[in-house]
N, C-alpha and C. Protein backbone atom coordinates (compact mmCIF):
# COMPACT_ATOMS: atom_id res chain seq x y z
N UNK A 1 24.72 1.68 0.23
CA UNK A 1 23.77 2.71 0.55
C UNK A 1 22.65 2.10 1.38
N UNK A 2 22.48 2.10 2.71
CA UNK A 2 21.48 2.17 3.45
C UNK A 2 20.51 2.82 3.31
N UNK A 3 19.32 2.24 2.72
CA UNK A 3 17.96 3.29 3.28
C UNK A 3 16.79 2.72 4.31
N UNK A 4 16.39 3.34 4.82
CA UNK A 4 15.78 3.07 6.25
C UNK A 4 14.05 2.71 4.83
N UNK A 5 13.24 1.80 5.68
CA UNK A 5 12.23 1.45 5.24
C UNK A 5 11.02 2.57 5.45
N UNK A 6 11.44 3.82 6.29
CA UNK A 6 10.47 4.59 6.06
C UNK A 6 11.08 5.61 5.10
N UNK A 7 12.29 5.84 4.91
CA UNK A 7 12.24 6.38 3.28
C UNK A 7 11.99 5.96 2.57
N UNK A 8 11.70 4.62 2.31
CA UNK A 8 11.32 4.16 1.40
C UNK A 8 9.49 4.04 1.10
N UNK A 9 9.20 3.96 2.30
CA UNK A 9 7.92 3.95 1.83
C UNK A 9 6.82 5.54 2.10
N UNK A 10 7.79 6.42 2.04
CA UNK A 10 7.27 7.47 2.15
C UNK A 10 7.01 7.98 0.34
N UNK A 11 7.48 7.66 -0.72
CA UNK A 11 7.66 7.84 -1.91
C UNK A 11 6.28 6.72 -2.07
N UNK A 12 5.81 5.87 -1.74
CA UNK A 12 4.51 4.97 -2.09
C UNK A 12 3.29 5.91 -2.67
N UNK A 13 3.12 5.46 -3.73
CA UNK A 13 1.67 6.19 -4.30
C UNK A 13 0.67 4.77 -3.75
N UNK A 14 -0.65 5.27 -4.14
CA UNK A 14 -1.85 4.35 -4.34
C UNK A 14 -1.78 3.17 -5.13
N UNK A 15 -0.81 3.51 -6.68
CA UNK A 15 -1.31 2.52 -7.29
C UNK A 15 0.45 1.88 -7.28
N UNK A 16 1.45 2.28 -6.56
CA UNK A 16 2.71 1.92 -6.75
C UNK A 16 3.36 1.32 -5.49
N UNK A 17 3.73 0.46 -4.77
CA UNK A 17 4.17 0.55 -3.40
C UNK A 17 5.86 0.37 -3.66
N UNK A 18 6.94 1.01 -3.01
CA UNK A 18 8.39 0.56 -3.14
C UNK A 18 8.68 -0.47 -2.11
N UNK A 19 9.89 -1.11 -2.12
CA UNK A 19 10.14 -1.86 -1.01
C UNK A 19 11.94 -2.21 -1.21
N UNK A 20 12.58 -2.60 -0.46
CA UNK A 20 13.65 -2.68 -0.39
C UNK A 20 14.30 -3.69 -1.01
N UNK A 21 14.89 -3.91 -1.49
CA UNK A 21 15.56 -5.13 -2.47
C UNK A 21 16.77 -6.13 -1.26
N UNK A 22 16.04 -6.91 -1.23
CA UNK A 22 16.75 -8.22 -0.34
C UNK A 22 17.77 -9.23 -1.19
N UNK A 23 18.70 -9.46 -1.63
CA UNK A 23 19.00 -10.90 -1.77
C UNK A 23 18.85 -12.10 -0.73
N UNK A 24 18.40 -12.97 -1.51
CA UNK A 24 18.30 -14.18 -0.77
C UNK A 24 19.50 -15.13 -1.02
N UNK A 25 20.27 -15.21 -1.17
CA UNK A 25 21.32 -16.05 -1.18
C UNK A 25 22.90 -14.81 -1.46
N UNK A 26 23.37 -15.48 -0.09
CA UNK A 26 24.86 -14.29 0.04
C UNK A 26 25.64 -15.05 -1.73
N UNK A 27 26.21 -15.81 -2.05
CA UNK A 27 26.71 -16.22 -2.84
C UNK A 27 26.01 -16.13 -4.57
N UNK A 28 26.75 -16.50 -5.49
CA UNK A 28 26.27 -16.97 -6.45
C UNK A 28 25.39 -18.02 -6.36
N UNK A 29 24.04 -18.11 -6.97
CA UNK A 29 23.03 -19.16 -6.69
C UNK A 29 23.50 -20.37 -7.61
N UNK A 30 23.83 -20.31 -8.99
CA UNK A 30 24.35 -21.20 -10.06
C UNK A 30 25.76 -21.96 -8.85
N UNK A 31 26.55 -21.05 -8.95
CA UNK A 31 28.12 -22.12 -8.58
C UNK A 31 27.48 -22.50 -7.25
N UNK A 32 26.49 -21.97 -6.07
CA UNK A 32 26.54 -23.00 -4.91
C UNK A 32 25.59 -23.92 -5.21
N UNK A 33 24.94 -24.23 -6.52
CA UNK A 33 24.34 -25.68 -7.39
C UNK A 33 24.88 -26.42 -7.37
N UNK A 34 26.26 -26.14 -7.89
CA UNK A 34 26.95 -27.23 -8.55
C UNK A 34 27.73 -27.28 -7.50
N UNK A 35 28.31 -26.68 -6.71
CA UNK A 35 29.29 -26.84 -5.33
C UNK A 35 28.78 -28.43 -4.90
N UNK A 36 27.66 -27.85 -4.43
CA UNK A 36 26.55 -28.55 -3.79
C UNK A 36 26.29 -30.49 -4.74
N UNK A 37 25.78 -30.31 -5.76
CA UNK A 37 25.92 -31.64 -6.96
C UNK A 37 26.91 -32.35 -7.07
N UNK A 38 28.17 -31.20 -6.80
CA UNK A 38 29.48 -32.18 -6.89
C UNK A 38 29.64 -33.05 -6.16
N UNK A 39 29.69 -32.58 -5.21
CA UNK A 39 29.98 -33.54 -3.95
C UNK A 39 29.08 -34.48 -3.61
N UNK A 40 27.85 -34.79 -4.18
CA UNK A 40 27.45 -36.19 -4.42
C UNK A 40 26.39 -36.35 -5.96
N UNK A 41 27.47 -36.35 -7.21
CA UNK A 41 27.37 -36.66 -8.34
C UNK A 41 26.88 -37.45 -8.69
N UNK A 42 26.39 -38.76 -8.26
CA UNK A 42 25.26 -39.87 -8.19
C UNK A 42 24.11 -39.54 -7.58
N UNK A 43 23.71 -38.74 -6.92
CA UNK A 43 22.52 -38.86 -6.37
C UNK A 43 21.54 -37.77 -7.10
N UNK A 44 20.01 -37.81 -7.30
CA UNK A 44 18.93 -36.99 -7.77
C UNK A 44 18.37 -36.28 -6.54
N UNK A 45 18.41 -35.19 -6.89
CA UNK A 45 17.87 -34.29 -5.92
C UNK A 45 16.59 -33.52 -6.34
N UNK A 46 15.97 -33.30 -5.28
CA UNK A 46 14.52 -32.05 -5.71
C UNK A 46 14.78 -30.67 -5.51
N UNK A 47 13.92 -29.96 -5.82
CA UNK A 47 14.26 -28.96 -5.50
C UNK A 47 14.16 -28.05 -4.08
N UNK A 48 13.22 -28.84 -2.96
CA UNK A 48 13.81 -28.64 -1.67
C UNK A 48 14.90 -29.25 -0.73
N UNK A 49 15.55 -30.53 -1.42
CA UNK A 49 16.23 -30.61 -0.78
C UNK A 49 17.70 -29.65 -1.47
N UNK A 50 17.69 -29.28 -2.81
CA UNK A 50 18.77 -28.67 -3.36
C UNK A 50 19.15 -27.18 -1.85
N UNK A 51 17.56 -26.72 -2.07
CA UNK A 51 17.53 -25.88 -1.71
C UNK A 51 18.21 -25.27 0.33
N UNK A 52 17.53 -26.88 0.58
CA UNK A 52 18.39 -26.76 1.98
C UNK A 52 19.54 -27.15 2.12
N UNK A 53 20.19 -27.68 1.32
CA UNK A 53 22.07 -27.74 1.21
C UNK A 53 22.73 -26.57 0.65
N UNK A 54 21.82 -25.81 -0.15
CA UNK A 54 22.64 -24.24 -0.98
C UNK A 54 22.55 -23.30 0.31
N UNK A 55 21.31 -23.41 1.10
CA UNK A 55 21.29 -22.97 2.48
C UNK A 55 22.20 -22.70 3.66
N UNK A 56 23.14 -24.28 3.43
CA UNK A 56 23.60 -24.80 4.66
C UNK A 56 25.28 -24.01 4.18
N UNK A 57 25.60 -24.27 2.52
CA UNK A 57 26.56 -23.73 1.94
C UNK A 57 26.91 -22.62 1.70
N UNK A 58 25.41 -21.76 1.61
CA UNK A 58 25.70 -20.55 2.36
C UNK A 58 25.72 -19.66 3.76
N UNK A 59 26.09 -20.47 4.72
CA UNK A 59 26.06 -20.33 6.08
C UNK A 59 24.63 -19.62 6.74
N UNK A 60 23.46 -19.95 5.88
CA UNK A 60 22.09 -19.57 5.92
C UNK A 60 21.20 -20.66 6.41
N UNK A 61 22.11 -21.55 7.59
CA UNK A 61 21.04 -23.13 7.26
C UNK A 61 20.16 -22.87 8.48
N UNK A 62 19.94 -21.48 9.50
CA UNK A 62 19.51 -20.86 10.81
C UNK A 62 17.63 -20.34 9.65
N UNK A 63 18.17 -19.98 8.31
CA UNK A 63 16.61 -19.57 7.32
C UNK A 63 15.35 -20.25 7.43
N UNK A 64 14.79 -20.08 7.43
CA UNK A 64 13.45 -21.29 7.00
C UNK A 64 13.03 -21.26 5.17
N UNK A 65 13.17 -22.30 4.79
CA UNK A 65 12.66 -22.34 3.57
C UNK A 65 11.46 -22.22 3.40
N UNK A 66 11.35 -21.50 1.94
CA UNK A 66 9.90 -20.89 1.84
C UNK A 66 9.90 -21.14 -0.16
N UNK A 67 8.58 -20.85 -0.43
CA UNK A 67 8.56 -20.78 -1.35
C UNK A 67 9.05 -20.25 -2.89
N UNK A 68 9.37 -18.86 -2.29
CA UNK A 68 10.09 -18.20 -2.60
C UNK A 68 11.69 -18.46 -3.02
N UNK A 69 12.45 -19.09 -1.94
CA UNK A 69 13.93 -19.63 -1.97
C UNK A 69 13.85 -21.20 -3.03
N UNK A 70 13.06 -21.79 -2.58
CA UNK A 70 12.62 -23.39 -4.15
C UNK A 70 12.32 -22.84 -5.35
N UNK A 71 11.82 -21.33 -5.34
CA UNK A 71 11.60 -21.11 -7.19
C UNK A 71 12.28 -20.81 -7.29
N UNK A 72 13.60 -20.20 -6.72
CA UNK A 72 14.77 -19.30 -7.52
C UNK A 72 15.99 -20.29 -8.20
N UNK A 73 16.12 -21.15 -6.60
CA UNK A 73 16.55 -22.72 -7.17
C UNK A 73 16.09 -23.44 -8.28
N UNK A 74 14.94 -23.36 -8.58
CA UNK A 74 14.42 -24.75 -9.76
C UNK A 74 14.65 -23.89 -10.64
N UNK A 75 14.17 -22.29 -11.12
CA UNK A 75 14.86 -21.41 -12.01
C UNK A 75 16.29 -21.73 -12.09
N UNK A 76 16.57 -21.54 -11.05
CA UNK A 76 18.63 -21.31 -11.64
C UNK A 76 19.26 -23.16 -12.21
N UNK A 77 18.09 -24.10 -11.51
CA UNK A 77 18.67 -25.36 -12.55
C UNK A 77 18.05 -25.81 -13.72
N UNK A 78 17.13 -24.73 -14.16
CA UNK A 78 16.51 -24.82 -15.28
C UNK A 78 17.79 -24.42 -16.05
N UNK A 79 18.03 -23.09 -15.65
CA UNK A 79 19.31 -22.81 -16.36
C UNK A 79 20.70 -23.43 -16.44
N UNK A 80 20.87 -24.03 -15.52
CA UNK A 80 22.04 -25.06 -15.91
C UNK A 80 21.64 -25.87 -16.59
N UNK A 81 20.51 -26.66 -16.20
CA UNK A 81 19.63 -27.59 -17.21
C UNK A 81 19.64 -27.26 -18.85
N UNK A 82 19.78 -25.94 -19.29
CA UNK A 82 19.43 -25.94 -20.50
C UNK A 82 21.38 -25.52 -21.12
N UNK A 83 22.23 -24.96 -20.14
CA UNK A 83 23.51 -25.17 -20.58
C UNK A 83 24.16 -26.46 -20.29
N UNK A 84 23.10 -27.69 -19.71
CA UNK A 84 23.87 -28.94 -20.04
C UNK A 84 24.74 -29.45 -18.62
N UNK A 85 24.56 -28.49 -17.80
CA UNK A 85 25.66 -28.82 -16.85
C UNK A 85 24.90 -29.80 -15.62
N UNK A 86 23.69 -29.85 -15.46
CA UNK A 86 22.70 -30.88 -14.97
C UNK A 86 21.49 -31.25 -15.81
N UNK A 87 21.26 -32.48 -15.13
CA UNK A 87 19.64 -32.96 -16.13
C UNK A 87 19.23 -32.94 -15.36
N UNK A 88 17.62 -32.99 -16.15
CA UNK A 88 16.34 -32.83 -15.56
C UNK A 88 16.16 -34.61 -15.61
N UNK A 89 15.21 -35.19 -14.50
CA UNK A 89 14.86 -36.18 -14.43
C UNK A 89 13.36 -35.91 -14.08
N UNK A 90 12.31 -37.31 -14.55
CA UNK A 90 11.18 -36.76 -14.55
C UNK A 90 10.83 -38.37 -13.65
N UNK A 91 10.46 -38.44 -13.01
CA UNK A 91 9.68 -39.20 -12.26
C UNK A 91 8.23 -39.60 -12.27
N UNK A 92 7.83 -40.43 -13.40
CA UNK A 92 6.80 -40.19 -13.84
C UNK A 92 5.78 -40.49 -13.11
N UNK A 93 5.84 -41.51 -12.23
CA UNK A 93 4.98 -42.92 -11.55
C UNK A 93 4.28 -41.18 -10.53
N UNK A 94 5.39 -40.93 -9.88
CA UNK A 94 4.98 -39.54 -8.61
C UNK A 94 4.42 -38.29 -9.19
N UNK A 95 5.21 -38.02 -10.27
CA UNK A 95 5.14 -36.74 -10.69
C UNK A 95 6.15 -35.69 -10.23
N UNK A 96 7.25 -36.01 -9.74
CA UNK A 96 8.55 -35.47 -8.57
C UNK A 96 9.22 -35.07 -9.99
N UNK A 97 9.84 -33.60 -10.08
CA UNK A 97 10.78 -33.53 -10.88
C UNK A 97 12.37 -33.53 -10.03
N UNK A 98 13.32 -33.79 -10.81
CA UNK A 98 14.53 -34.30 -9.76
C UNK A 98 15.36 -33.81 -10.94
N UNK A 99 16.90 -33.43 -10.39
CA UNK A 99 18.01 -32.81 -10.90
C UNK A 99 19.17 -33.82 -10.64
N UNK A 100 19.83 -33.93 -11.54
CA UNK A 100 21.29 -34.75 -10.99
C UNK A 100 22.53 -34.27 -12.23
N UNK A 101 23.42 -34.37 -11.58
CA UNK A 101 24.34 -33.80 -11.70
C UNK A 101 24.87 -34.55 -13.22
N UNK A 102 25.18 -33.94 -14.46
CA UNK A 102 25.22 -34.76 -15.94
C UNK A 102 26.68 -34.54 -15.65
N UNK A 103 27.11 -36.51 -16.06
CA UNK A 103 28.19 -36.62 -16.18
C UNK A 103 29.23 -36.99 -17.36
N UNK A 104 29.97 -36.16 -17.18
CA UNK A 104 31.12 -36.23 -18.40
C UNK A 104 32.09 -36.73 -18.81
């Protein structure tokens, strides 16, 4: 269902504004994590660089990263993080939090 952005914002009250619902990532955000981790299972990553390889894996690497695209990432490896399927690494000396791929 297409709706044009001035139907949509013709329904806007004062205290309500609508807006169109975008996904930001064509794929599953979780499996292009781990797509992405697999293929180099030794190494710690941050969460912008996660973010510009899930980019590149989703044929989105033309995007500019923004703030927005690094929280959804560090969210979705929080959540693998807490089903175990990556760790959290803490970098204490910097303060850098880093992800790597937990191996089994």
């Amino acid at each position: 269902m297409n709706i044009s952005e001035d139907e949509v914002h013709q329904h806007n009250t004062e205290h309500f504004k609508y807006r169109v619902y975008h996904k930001r990532f064509n794929g599953k955000l979780s499996q292009l994590i781990q797509q992405v981790m697999k293929a180099e299972p030794h190494r710690s990553w941050r969460a912008e660089e996660i973010t510009e390889a899930v980019l590149v894996a989703d044929k989105q690497a033309y995007r500019p990263i923004t703030k927005d695209y690094i929280e959804s990432v560090r969210s979705a490896c929080e959540r693998l993080a807490r089903r175990e399927i990556i760790e959290r690494v803490e970098v204490v000396r910097y303060k850098v939090i880093q992800w790597k791929w937990k191996q089994r």
